[in-house]
PDB file of N, CA and C in Angstrom:
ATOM      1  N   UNK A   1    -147.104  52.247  90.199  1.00  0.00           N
ATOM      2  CA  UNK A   1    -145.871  52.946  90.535  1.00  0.00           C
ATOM      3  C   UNK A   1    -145.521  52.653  91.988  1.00  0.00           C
ATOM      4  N   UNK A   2    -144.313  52.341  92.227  1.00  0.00           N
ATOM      5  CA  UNK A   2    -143.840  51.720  93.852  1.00  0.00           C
ATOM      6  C   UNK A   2    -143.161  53.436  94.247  1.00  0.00           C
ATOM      7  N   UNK A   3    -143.479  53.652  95.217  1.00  0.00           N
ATOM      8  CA  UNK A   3    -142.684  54.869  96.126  1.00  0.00           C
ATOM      9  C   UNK A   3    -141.877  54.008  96.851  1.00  0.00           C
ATOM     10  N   UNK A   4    -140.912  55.163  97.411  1.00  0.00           N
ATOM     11  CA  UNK A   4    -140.243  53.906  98.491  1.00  0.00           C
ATOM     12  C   UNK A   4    -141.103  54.635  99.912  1.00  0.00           C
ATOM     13  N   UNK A   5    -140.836  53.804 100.746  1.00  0.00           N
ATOM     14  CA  UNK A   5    -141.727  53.455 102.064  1.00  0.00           C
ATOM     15  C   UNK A   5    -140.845  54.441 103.059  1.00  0.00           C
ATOM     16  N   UNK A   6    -141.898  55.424 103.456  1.00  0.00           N
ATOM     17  CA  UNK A   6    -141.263  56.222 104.815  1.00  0.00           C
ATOM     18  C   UNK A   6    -141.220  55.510 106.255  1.00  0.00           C
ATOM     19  N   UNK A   7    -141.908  54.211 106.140  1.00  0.00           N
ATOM     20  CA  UNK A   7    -141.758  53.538 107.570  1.00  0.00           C
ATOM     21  C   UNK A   7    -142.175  51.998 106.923  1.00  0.00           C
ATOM     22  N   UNK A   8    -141.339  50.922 107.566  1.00  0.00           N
ATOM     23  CA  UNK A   8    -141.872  49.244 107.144  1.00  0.00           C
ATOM     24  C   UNK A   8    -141.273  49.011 108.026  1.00  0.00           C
ATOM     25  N   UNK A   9    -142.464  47.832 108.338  1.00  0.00           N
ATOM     26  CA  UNK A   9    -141.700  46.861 109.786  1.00  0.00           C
ATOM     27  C   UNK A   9    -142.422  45.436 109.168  1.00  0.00           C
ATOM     28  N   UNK A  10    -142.583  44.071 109.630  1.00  0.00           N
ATOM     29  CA  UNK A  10    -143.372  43.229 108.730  1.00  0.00           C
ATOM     30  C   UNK A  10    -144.729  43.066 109.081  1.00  0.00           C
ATOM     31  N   UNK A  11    -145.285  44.550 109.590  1.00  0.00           N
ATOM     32  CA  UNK A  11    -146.773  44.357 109.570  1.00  0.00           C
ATOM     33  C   UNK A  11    -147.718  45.361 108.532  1.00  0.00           C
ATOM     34  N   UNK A  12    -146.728  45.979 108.311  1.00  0.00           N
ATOM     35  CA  UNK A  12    -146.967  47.507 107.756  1.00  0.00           C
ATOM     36  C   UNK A  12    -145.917  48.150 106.920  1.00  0.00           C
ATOM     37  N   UNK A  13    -146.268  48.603 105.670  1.00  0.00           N
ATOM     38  CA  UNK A  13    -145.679  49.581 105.222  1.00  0.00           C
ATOM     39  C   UNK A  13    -146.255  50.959 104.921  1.00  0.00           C
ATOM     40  N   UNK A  14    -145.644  52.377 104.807  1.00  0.00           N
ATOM     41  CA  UNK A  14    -146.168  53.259 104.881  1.00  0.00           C
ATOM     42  C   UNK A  14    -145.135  54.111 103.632  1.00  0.00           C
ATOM     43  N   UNK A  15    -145.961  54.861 102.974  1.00  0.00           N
ATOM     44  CA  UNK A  15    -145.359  55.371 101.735  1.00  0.00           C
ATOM     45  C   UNK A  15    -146.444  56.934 101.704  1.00  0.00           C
ATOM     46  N   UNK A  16    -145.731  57.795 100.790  1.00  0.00           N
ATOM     47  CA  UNK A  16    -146.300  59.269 100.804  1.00  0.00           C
ATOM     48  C   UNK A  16    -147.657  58.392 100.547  1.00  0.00           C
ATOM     49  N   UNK A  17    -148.190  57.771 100.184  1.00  0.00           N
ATOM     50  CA  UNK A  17    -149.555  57.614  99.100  1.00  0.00           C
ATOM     51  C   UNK A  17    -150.372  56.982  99.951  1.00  0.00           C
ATOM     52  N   UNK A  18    -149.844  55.650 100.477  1.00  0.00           N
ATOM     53  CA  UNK A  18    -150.774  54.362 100.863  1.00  0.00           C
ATOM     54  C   UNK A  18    -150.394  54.146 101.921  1.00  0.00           C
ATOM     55  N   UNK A  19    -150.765  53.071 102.569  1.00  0.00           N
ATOM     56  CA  UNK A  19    -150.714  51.921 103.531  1.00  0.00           C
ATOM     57  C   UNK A  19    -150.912  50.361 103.067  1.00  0.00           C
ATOM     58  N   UNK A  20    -149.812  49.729 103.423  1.00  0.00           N
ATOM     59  CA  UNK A  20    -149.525  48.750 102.850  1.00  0.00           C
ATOM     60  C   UNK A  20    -150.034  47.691 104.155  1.00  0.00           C
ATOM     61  N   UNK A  21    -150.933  46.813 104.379  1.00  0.00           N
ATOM     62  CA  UNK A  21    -151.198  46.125 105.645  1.00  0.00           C
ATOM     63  C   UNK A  21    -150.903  45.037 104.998  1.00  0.00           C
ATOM     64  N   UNK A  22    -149.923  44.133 105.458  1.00  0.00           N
ATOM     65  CA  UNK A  22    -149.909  42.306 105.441  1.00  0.00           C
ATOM     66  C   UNK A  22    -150.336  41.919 105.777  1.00  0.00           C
ATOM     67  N   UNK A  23    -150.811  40.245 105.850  1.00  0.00           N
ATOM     68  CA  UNK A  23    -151.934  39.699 106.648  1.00  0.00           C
ATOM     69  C   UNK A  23    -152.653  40.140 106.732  1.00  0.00           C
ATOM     70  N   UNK A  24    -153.434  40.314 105.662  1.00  0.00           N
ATOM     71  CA  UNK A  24    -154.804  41.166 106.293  1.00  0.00           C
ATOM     72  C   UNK A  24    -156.128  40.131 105.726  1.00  0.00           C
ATOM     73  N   UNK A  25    -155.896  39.546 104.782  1.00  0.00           N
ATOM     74  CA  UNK A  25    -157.549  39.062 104.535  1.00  0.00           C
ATOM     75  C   UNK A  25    -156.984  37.278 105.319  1.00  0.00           C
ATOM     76  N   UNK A  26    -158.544  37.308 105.631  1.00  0.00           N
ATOM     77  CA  UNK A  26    -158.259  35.510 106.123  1.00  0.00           C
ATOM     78  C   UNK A  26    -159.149  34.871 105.181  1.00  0.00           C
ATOM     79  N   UNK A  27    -158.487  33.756 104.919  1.00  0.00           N
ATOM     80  CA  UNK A  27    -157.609  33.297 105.165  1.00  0.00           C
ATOM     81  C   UNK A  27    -156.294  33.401 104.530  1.00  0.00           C
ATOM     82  N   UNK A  28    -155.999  33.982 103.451  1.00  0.00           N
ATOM     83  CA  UNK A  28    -155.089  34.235 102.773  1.00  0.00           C
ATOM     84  C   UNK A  28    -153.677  34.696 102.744  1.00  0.00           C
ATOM     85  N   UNK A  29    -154.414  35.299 103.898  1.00  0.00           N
ATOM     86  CA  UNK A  29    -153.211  36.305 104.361  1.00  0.00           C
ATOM     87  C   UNK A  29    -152.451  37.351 103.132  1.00  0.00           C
ATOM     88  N   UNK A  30    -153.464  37.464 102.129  1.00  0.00           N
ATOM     89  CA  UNK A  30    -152.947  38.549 101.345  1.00  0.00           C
ATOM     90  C   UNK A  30    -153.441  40.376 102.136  1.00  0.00           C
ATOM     91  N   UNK A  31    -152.627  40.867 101.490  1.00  0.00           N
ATOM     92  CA  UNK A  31    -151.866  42.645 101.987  1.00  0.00           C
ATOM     93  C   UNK A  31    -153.158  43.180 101.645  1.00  0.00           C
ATOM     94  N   UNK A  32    -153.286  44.382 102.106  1.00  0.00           N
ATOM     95  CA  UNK A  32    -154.520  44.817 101.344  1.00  0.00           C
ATOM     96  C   UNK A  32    -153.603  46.454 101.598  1.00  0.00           C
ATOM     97  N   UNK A  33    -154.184  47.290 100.796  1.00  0.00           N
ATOM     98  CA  UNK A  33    -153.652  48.897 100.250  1.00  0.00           C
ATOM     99  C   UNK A  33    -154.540  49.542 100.575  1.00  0.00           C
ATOM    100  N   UNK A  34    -154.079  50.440 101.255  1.00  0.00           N
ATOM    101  CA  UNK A  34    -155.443  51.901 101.696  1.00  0.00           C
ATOM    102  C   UNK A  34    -154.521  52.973 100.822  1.00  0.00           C
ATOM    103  N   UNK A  35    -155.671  53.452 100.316  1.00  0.00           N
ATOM    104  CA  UNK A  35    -154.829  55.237  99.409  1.00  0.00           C
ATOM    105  C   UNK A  35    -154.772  55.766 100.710  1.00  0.00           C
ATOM    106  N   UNK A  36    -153.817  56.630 100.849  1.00  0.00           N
ATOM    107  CA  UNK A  36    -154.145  57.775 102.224  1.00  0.00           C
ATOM    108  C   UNK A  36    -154.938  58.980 101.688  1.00  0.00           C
ATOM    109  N   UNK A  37    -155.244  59.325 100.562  1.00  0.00           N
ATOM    110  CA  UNK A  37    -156.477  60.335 100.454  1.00  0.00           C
ATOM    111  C   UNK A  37    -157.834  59.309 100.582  1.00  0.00           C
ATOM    112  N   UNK A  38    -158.076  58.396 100.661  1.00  0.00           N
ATOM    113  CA  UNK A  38    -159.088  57.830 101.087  1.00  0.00           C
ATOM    114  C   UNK A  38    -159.309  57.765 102.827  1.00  0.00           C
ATOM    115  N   UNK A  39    -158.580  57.990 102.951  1.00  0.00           N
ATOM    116  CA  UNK A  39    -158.435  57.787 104.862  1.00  0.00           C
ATOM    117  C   UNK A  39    -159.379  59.094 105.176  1.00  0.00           C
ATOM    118  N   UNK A  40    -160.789  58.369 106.046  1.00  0.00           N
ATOM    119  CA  UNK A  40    -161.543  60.380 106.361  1.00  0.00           C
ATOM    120  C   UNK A  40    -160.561  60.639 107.897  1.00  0.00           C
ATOM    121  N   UNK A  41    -160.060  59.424 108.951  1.00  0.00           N
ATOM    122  CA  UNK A  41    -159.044  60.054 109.700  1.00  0.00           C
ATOM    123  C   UNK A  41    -158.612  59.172 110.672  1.00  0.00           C
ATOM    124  N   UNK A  42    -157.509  58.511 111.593  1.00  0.00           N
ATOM    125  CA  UNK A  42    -156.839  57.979 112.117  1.00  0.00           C
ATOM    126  C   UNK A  42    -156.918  58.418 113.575  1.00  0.00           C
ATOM    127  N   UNK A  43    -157.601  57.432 114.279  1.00  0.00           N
ATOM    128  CA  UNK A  43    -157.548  57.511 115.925  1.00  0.00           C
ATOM    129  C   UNK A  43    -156.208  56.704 116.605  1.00  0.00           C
ATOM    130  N   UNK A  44    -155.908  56.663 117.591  1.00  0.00           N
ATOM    131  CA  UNK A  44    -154.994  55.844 118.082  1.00  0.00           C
ATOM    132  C   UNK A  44    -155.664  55.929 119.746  1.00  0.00           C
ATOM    133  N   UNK A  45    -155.449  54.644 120.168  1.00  0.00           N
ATOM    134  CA  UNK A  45    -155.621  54.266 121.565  1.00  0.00           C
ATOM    135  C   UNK A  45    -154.711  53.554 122.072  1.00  0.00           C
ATOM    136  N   UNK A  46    -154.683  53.052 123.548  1.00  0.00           N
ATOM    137  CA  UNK A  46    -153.879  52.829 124.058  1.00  0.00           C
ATOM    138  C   UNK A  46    -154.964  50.892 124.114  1.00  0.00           C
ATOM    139  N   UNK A  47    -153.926  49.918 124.124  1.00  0.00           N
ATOM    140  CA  UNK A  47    -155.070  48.584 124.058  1.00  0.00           C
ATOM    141  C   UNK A  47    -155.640  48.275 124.820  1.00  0.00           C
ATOM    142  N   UNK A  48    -156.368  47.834 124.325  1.00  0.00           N
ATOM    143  CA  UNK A  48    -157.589  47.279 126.144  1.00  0.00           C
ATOM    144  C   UNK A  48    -158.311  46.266 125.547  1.00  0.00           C
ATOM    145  N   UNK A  49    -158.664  45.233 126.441  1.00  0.00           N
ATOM    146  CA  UNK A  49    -159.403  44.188 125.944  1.00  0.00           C
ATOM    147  C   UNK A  49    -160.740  44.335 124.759  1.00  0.00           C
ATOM    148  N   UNK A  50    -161.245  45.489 125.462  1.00  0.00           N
ATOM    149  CA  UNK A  50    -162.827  46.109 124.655  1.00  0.00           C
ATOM    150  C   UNK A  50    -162.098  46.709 123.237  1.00  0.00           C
ATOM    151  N   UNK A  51    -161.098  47.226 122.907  1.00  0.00           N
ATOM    152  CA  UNK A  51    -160.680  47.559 121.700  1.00  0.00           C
ATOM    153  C   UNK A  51    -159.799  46.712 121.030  1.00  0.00           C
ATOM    154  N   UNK A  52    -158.941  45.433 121.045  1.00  0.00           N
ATOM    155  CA  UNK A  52    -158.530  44.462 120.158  1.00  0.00           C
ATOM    156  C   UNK A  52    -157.424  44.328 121.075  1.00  0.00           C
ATOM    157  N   UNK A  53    -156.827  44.333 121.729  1.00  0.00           N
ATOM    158  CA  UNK A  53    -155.822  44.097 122.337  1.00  0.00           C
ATOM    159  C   UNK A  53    -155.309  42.272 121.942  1.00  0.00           C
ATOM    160  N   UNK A  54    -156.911  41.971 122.173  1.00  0.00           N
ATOM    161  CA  UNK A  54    -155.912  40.224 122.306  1.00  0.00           C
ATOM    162  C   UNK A  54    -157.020  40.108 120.825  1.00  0.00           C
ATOM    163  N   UNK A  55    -157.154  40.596 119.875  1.00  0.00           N
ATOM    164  CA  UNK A  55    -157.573  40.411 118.887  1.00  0.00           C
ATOM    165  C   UNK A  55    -156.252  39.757 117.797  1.00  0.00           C
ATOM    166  N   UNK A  56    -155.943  38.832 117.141  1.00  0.00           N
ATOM    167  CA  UNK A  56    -155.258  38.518 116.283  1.00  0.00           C
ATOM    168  C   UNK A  56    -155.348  38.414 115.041  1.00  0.00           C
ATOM    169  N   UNK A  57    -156.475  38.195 114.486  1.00  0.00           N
ATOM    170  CA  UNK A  57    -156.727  38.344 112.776  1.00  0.00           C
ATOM    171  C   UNK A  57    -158.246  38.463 112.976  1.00  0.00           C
ATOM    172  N   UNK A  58    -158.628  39.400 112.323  1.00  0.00           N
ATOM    173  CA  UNK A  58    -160.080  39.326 112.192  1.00  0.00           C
ATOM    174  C   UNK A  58    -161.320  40.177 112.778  1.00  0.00           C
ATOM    175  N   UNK A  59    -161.834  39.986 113.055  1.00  0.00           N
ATOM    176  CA  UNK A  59    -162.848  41.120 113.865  1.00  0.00           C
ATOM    177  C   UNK A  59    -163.910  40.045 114.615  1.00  0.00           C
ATOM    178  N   UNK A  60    -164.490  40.744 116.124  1.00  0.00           N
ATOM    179  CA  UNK A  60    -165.205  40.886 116.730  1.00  0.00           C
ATOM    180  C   UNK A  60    -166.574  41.202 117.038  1.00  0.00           C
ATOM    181  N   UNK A  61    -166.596  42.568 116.421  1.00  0.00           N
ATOM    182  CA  UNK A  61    -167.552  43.093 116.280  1.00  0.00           C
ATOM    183  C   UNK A  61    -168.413  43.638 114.316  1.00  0.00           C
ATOM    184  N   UNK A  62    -167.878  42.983 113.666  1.00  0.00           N
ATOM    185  CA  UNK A  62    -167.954  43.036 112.479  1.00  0.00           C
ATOM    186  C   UNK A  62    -168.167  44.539 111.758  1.00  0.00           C
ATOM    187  N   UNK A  63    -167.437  45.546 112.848  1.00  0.00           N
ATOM    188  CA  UNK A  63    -166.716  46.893 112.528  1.00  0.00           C
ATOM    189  C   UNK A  63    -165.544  47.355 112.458  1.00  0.00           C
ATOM    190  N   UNK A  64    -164.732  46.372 113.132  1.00  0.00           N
ATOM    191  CA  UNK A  64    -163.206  46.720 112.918  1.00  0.00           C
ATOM    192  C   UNK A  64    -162.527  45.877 112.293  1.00  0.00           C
ATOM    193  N   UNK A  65    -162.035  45.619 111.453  1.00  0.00           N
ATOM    194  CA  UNK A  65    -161.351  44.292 111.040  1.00  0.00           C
ATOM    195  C   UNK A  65    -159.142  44.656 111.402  1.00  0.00           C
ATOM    196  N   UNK A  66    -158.953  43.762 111.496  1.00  0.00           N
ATOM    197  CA  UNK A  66    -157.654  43.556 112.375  1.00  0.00           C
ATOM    198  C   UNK A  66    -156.947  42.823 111.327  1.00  0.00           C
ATOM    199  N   UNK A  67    -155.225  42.944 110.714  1.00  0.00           N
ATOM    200  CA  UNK A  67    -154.721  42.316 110.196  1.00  0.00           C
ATOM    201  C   UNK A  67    -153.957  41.269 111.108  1.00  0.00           C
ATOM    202  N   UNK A  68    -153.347  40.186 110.294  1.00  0.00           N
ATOM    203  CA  UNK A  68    -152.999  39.100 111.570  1.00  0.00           C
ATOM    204  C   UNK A  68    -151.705  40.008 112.519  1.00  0.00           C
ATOM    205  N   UNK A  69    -151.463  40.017 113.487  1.00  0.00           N
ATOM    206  CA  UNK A  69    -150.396  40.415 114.421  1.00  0.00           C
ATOM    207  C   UNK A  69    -150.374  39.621 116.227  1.00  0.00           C
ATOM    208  N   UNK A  70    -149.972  38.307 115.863  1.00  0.00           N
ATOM    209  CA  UNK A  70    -149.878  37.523 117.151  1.00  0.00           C
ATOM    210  C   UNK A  70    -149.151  38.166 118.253  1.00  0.00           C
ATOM    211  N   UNK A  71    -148.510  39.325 117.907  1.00  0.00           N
ATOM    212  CA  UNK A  71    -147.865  40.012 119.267  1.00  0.00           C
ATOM    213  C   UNK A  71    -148.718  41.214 119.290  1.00  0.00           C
ATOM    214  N   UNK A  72    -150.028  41.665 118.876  1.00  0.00           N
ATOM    215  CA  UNK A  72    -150.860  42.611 119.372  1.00  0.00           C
ATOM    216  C   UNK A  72    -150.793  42.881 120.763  1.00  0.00           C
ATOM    217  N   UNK A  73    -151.229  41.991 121.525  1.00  0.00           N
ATOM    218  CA  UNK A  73    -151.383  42.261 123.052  1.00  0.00           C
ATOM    219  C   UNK A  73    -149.903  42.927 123.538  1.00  0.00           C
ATOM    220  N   UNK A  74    -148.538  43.099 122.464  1.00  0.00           N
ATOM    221  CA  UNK A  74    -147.458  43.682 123.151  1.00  0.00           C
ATOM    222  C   UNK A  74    -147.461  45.174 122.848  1.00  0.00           C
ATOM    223  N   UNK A  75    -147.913  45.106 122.464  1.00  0.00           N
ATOM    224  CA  UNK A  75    -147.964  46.688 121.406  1.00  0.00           C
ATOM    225  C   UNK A  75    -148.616  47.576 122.302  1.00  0.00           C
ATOM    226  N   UNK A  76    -147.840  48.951 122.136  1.00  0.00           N
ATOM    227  CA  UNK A  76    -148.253  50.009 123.325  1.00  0.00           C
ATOM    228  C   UNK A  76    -149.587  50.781 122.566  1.00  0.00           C
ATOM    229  N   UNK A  77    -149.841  50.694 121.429  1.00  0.00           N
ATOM    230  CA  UNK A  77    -151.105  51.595 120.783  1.00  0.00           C
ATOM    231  C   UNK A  77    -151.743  50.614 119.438  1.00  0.00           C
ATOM    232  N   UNK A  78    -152.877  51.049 119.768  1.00  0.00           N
ATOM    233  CA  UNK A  78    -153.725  50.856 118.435  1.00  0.00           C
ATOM    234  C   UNK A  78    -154.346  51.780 116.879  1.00  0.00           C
ATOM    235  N   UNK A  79    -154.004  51.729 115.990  1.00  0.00           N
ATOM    236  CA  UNK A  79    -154.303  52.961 115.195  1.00  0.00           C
ATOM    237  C   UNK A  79    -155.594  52.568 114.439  1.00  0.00           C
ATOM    238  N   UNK A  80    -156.280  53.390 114.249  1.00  0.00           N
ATOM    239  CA  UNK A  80    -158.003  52.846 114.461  1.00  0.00           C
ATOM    240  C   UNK A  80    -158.264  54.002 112.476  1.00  0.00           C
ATOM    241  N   UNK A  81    -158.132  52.838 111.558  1.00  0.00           N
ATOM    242  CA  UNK A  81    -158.529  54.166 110.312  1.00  0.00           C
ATOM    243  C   UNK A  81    -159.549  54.105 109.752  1.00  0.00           C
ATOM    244  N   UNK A  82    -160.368  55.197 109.909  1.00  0.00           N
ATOM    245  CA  UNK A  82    -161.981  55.240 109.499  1.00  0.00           C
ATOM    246  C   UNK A  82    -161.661  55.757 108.008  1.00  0.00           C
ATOM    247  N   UNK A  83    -162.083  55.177 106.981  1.00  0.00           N
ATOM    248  CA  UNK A  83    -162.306  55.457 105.251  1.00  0.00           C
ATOM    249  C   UNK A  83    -163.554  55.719 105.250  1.00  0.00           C
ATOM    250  N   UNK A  84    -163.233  56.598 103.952  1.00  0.00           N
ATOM    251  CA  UNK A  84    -164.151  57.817 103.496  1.00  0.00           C
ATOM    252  C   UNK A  84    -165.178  56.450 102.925  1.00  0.00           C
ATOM    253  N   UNK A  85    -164.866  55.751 102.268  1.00  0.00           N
ATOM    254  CA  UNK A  85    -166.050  54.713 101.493  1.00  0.00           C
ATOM    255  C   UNK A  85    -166.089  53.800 101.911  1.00  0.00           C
ATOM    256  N   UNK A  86    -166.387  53.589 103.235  1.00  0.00           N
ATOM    257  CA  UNK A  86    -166.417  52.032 103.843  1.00  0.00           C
ATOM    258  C   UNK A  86    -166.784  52.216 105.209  1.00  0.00           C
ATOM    259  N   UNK A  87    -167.485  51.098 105.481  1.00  0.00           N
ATOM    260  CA  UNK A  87    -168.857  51.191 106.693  1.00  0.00           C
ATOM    261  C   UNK A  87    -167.421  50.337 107.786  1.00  0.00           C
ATOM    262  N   UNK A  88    -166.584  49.479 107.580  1.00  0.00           N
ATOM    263  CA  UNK A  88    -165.747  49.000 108.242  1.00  0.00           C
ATOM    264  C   UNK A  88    -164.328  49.566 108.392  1.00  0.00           C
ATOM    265  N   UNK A  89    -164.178  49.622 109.693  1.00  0.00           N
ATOM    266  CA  UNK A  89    -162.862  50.567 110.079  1.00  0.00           C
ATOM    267  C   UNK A  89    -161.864  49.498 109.936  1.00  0.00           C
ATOM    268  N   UNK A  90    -160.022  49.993 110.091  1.00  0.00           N
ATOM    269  CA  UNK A  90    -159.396  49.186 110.460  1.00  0.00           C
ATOM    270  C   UNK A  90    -158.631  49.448 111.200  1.00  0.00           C
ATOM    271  N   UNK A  91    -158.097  48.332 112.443  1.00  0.00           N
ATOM    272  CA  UNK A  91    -157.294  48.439 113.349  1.00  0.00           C
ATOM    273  C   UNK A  91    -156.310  47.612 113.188  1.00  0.00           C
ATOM    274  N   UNK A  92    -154.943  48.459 113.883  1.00  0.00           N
ATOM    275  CA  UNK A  92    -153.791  47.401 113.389  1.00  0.00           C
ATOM    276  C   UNK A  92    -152.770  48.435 114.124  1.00  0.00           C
ATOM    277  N   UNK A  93    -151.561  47.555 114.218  1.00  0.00           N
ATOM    278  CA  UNK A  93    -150.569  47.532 115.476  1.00  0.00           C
ATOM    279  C   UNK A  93    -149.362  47.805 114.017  1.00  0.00           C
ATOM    280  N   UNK A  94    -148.277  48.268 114.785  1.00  0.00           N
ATOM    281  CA  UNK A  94    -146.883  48.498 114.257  1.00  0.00           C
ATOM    282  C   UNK A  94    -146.084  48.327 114.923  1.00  0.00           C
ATOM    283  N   UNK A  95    -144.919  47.877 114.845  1.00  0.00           N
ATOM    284  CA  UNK A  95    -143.459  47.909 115.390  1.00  0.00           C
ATOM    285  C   UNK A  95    -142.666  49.093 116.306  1.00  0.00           C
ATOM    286  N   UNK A  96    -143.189  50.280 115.654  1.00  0.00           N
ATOM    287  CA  UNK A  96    -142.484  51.279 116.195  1.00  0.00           C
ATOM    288  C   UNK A  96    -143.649  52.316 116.149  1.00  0.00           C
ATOM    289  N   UNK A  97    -144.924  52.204 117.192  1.00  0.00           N
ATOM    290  CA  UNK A  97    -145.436  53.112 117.265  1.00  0.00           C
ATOM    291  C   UNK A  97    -145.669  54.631 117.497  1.00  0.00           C
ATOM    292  N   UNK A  98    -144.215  55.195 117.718  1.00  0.00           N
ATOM    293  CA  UNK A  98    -144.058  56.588 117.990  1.00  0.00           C
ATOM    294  C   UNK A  98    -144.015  57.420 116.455  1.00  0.00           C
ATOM    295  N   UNK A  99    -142.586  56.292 116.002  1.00  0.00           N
ATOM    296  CA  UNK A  99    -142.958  57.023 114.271  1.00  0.00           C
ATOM    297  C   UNK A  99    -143.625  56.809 113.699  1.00  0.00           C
ATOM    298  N   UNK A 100    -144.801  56.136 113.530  1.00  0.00           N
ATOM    299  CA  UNK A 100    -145.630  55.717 113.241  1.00  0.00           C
ATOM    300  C   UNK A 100    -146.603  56.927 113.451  1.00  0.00           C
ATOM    301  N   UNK A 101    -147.399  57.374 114.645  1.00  0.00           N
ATOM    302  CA  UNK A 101    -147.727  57.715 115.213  1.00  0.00           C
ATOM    303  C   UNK A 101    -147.421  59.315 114.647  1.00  0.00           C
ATOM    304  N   UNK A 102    -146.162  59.781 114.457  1.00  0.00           N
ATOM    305  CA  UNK A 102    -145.343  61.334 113.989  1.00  0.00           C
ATOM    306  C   UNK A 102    -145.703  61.139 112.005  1.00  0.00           C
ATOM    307  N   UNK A 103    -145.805  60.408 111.581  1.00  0.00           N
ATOM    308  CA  UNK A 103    -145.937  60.008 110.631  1.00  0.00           C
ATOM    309  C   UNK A 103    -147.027  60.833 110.195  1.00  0.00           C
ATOM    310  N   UNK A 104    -148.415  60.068 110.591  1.00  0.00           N
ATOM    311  CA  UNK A 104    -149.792  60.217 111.062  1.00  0.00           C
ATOM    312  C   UNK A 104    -150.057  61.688 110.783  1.00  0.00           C
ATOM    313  N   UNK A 105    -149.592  62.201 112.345  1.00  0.00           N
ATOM    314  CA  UNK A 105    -149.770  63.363 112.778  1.00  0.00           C
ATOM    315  C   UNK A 105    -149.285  64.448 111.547  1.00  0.00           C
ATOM    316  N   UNK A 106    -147.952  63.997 110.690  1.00  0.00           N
ATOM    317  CA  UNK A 106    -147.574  65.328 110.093  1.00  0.00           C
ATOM    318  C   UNK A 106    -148.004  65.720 108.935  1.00  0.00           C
ATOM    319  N   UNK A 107    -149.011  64.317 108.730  1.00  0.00           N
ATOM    320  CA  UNK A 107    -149.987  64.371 107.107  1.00  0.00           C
ATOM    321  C   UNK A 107    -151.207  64.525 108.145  1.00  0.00           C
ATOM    322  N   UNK A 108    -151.101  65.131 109.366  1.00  0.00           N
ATOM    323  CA  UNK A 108    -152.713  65.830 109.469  1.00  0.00           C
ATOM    324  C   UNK A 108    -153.898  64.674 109.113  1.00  0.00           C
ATOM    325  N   UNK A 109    -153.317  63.001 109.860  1.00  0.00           N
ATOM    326  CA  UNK A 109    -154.266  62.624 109.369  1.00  0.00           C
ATOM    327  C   UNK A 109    -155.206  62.184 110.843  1.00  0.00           C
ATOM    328  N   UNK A 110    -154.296  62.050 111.828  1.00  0.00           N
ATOM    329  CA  UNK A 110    -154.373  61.842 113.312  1.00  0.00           C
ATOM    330  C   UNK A 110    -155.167  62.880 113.797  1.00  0.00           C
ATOM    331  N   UNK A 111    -156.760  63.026 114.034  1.00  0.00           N
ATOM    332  CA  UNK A 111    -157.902  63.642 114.436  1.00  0.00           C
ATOM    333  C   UNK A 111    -158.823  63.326 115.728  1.00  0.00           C
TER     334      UNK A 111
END
């Protein structure tokens, strides 16, 4: 069943249910879907080299994995989502991080 999307930009879509990430597996660059009742909760930071800033596809530390976003390093925040069934977090950038961000916060998922 498709909802329509409370926020899309072409890195991200966001719907009552899921999270829609593009670019996300390498090499493929196929989307990958988070349920949002699977989400245990959503950090956000501001970027810095030590947290992905100039990260572009992939992971570092083989705990965060990153969908592709070559303008990461422009982006004013990082949203960091720890799942309930999975030892690997994910980090990833949006277009319009404020609604993004109000989004988050009003499903109480931002902790």
């Amino acid at each position: 069943m498709m909802t329509e999307a409370t926020y899309s930009d072409k890195l991200v879509s966001i719907t009552n249910e899921e999270i829609i990430l593009e670019h996300y597996y390498f090499p493929t660059g196929k989307k990958k879907v988070v349920r949002l009742d699977n989400i245990e909760r959503i950090a956000v930071e501001k970027p810095t080299i030590r947290n992905g800033k100039w990260r572009l596809h992939g992971t570092g530390n083989f705990k965060t994995w990153y969908p592709m976003d070559y303008s990461r390093y422009k982006r004013d925040r990082i949203f960091f989502v720890m799942l309930k069934d999975q030892w690997v977090n994910i980090g990833f950038t949006v277009e319009d991080g404020n609604q993004v961000e109000k989004i988050f916060r009003d499903k109480s998922l931002i902790r």
